[in-house]
Protein backbone atom coordinates (compact mmCIF):
# COMPACT_ATOMS: atom_id res chain seq x y z
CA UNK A 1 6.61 -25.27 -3.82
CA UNK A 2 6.34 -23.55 -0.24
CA UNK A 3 7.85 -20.23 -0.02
CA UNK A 4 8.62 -19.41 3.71
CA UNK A 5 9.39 -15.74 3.25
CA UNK A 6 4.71 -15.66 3.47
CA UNK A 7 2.26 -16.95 5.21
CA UNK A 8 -1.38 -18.00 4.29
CA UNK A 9 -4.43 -15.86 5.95
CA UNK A 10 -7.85 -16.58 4.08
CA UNK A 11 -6.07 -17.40 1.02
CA UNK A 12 -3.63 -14.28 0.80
CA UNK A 13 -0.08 -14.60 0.36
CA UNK A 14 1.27 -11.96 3.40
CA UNK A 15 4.39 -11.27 3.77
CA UNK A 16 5.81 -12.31 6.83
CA UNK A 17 9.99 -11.02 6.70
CA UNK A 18 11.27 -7.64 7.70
CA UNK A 19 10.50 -4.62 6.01
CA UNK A 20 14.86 -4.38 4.87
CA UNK A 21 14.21 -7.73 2.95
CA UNK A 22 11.11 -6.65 1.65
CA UNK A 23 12.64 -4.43 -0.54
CA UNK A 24 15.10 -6.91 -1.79
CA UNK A 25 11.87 -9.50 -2.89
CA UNK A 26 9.99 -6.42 -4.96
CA UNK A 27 13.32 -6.22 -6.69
CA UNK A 28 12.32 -9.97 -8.23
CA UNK A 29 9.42 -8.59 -9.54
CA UNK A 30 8.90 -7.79 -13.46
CA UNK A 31 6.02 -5.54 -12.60
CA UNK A 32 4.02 -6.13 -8.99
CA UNK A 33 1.26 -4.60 -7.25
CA UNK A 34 2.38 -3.76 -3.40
CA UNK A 35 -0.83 -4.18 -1.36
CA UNK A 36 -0.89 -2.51 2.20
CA UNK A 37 -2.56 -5.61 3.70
CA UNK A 38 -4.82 -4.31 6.52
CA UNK A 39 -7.64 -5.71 6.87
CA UNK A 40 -10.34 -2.95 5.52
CA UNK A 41 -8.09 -3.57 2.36
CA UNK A 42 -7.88 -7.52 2.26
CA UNK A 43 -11.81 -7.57 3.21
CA UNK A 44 -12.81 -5.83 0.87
CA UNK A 45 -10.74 -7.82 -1.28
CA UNK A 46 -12.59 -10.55 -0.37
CA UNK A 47 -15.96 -9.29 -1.86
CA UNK A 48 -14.40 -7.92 -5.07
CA UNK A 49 -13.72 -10.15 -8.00
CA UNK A 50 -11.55 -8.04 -9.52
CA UNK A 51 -9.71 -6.75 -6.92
CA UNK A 52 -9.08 -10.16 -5.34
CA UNK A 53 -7.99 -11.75 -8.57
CA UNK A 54 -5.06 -9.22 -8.66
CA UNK A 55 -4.77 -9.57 -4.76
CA UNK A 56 -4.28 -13.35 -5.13
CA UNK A 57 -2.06 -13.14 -8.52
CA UNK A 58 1.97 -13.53 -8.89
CA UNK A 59 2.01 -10.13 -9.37
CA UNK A 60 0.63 -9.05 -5.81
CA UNK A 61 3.22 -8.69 -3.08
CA UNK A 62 0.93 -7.95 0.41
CA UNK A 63 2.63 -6.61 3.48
CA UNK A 64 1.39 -7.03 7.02
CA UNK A 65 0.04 -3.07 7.25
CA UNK A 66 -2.33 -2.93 10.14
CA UNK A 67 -2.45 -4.41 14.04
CA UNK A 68 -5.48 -6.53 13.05
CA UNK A 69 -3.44 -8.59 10.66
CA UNK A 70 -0.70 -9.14 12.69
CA UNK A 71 -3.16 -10.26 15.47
CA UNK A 72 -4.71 -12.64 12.13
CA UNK A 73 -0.94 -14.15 11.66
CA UNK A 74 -0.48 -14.62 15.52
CA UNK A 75 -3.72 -16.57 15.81
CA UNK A 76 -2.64 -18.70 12.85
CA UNK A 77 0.69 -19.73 14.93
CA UNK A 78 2.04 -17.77 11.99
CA UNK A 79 3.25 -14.39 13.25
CA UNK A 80 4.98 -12.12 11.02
CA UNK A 81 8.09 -10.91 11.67
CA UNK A 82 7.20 -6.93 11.82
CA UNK A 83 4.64 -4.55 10.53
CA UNK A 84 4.97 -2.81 7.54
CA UNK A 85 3.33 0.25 7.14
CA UNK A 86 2.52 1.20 3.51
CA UNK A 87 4.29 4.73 4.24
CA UNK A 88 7.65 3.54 5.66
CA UNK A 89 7.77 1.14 2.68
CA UNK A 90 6.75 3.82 0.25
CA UNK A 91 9.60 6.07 1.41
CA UNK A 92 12.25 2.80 0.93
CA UNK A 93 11.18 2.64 -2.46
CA UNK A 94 11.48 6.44 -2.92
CA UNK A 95 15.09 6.88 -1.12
CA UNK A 96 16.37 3.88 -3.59
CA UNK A 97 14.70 5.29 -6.64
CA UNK A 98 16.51 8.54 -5.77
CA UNK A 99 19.59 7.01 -5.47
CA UNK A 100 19.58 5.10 -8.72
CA UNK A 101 17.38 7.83 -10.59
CA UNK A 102 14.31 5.96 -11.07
CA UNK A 103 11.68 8.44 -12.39
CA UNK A 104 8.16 8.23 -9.66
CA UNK A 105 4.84 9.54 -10.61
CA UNK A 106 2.73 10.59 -7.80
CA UNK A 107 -1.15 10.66 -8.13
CA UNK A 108 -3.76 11.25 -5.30
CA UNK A 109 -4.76 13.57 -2.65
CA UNK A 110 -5.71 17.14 -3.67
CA UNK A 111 -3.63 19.75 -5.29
CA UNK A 112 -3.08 21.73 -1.88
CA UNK A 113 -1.30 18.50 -0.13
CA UNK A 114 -0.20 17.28 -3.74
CA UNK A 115 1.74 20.13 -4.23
CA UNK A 116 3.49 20.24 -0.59
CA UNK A 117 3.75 16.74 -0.33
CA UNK A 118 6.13 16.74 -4.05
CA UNK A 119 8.04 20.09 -2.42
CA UNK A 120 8.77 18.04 0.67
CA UNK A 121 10.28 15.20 -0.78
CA UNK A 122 12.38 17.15 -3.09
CA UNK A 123 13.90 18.74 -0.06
CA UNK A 124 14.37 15.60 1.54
CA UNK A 125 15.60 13.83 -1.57
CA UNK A 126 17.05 16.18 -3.59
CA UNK A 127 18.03 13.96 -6.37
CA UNK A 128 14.75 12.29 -6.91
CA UNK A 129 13.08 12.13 -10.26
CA UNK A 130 9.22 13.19 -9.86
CA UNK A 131 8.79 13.39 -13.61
CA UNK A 132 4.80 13.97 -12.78
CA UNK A 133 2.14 13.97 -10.31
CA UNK A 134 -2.25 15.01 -10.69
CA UNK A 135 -4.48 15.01 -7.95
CA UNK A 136 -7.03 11.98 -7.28
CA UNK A 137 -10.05 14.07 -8.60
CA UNK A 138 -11.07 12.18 -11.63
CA UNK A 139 -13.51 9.75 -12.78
CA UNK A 140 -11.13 6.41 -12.91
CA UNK A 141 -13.47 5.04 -15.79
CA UNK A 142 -12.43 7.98 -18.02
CA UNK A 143 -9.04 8.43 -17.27
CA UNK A 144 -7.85 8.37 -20.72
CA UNK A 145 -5.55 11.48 -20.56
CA UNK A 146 -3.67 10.69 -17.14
CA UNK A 147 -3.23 7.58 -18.37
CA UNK A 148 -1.48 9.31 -21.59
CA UNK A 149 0.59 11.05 -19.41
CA UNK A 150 2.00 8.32 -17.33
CA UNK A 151 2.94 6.23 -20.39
CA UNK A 152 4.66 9.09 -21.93
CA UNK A 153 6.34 9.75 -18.52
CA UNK A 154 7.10 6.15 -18.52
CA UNK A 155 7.56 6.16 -14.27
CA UNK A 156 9.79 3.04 -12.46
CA UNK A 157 7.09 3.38 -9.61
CA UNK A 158 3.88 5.20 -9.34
CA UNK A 159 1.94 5.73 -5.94
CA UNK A 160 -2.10 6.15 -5.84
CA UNK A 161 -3.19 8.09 -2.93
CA UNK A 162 -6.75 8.04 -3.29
CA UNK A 163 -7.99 6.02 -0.47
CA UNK A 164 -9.50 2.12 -0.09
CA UNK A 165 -10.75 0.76 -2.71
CA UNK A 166 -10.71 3.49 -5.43
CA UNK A 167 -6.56 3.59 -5.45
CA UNK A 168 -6.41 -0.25 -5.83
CA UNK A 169 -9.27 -0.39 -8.54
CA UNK A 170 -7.09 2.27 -10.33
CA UNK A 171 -3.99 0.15 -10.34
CA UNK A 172 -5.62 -3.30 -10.77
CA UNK A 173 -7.55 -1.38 -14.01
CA UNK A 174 -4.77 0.00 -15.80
CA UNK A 175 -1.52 -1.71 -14.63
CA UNK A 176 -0.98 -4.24 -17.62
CA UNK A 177 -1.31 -1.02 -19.68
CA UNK A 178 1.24 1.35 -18.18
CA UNK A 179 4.55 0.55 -18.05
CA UNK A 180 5.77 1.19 -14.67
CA UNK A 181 7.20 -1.64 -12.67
CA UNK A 182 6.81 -0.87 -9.03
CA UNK A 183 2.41 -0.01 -8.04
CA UNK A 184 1.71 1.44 -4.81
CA UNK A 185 -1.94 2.37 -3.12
CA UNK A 186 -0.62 4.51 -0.40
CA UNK A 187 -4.22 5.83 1.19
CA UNK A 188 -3.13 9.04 3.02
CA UNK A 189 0.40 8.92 3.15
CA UNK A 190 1.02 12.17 0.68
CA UNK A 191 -0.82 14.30 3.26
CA UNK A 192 1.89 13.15 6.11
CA UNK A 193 4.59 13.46 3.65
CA UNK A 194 2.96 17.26 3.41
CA UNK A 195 3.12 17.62 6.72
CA UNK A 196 -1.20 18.39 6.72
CA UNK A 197 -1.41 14.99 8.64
CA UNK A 198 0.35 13.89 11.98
CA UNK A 199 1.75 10.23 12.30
CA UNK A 200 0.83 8.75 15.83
CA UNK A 201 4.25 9.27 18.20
CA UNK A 202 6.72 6.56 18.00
CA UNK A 203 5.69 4.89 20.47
CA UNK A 204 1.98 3.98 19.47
CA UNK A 205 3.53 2.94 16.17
CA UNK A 206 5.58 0.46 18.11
CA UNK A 207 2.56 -0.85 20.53
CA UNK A 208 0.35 -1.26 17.21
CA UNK A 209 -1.77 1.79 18.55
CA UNK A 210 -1.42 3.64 15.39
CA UNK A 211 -4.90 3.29 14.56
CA UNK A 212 -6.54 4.65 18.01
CA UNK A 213 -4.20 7.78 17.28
CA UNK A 214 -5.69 8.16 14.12
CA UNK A 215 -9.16 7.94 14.99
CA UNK A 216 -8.78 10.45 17.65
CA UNK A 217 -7.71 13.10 15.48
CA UNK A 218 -9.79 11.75 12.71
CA UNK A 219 -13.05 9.98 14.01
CA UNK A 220 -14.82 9.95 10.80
CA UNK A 221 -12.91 6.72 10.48
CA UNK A 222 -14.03 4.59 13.13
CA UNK A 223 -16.48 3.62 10.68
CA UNK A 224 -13.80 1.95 8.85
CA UNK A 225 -12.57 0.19 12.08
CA UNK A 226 -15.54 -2.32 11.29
CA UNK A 227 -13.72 -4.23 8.81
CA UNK A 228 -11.41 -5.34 11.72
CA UNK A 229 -13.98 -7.76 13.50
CA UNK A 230 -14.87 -9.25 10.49
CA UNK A 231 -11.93 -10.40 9.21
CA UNK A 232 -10.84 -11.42 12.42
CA UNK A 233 -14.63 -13.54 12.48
CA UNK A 234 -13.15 -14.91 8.93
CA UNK A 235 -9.90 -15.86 10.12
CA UNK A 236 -11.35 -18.02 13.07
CA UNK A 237 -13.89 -19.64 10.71
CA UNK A 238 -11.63 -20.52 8.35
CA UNK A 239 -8.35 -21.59 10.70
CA UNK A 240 -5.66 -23.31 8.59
CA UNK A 241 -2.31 -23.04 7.58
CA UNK A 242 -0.94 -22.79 4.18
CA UNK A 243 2.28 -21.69 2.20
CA UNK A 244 1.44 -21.68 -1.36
């Protein structure tokens, strides 16, 4: 049965509805792995078994996160309705899980942004329930006593800030095991939630120039920007539209 609220780019489910609904659909979920589909994420998907059987699962909601797939859906005839960047999502999820006292667990970054990044969103949320957070310093093939701690924690959501792919290897490794509904990788967003990282100004967000902001400040990552021609190439090659 077709399910208009996604469209079909190289065999992805993306979302393609407003970021307000978004939150509504994760709410249908029993347990679901939020995927910030840009494409240095969904590409590397591509070449990763395990990461792409997760990515492709009923437990995988993907939002449009990133110019180059909304320029993807546009060439499909499918636009999407809006991007949704990982971070403005991310803080959705945390504002409602303050409201209804939803314990969050945050793990990533290092301790100096950690640490900020958990001060500043007590501020700004003072009812919310961090009942734990560890930096992203560990070997995720011997993570047997973090992952102690989050089941004893027993979070609603948990967001991995560790970067592309590591954070989504984490989650798609242990997330039948813990028990947290709600899995977020969420790359650097607890370094701009510490304030150590600018967002690009309002107006680049709205333009889908995000990204040249970012490499400006941060051109290390213009090696990453390579994953954007690619997928693009992998759209075009394989043109077709499909609601699953």
């Amino acid at each position: 049965m077709k399910d208009n609220n996604f469209i079909d780019v190289l065999g992805y489910k993306v979302y393609r509805n407003k970021l307000s609904s978004a939150l509504k659909y994760i709410d249908s979920f029993e347990k679901v792995h939020i995927v910030s589909g840009n494409p240095e994420v969904l590409y590397t998907g591509l070449y990763n078994d395990e990461l792409l059987n997760n990515f492709k699962s009923d437990k995988a909601f993907i939002i449009p996160d990133g110019v180059g797939l909304q320029i993807a859906a546009k060439y499909l005839k499918t636009p999407v309705e809006e991007k949704i960047a990982g971070i403005d999502l991310m803080k959705e999820i945390i504002k409602k899980c303050s409201k209804e006292n939803k314990k969050i667990y945050l793990l990533g970054t290092n301790d100096e942004s950690l640490n900020a990044c958990v001060a500043n969103l007590m501020v700004k949320y003072p009812k919310i329930n961090i009942v734990g957070y560890r930096n992203g310093f560990f070997d995720i093939n011997k993570a047997d006593e973090i992952i102690k701690d989050i089941k004893e924690k027993k979070p609603y959501a948990i967001f991995v800030a560790m970067g592309c792919p590591r954070q989504e290897q984490f989650i798609v490794r242990y997330m039948e095991e813990l028990p947290c509904k709600i899995f977020m990788g969420v790359g650097g967003s607890f370094d701009v939630i510490a304030e150590k990282v600018n967002r690009a100004p309002k107006w680049m967000i709205k333009i889908g120039l995000e990204w040249l902001y970012r490499v400006s400040r941060e051109p290390w990552r213009i090696k990453r920007l390579g994953s954007i021609p690619k997928f693009l190439l992998l759209v075009a090659k394989n043109k077709k539209v499909i609601y699953e």
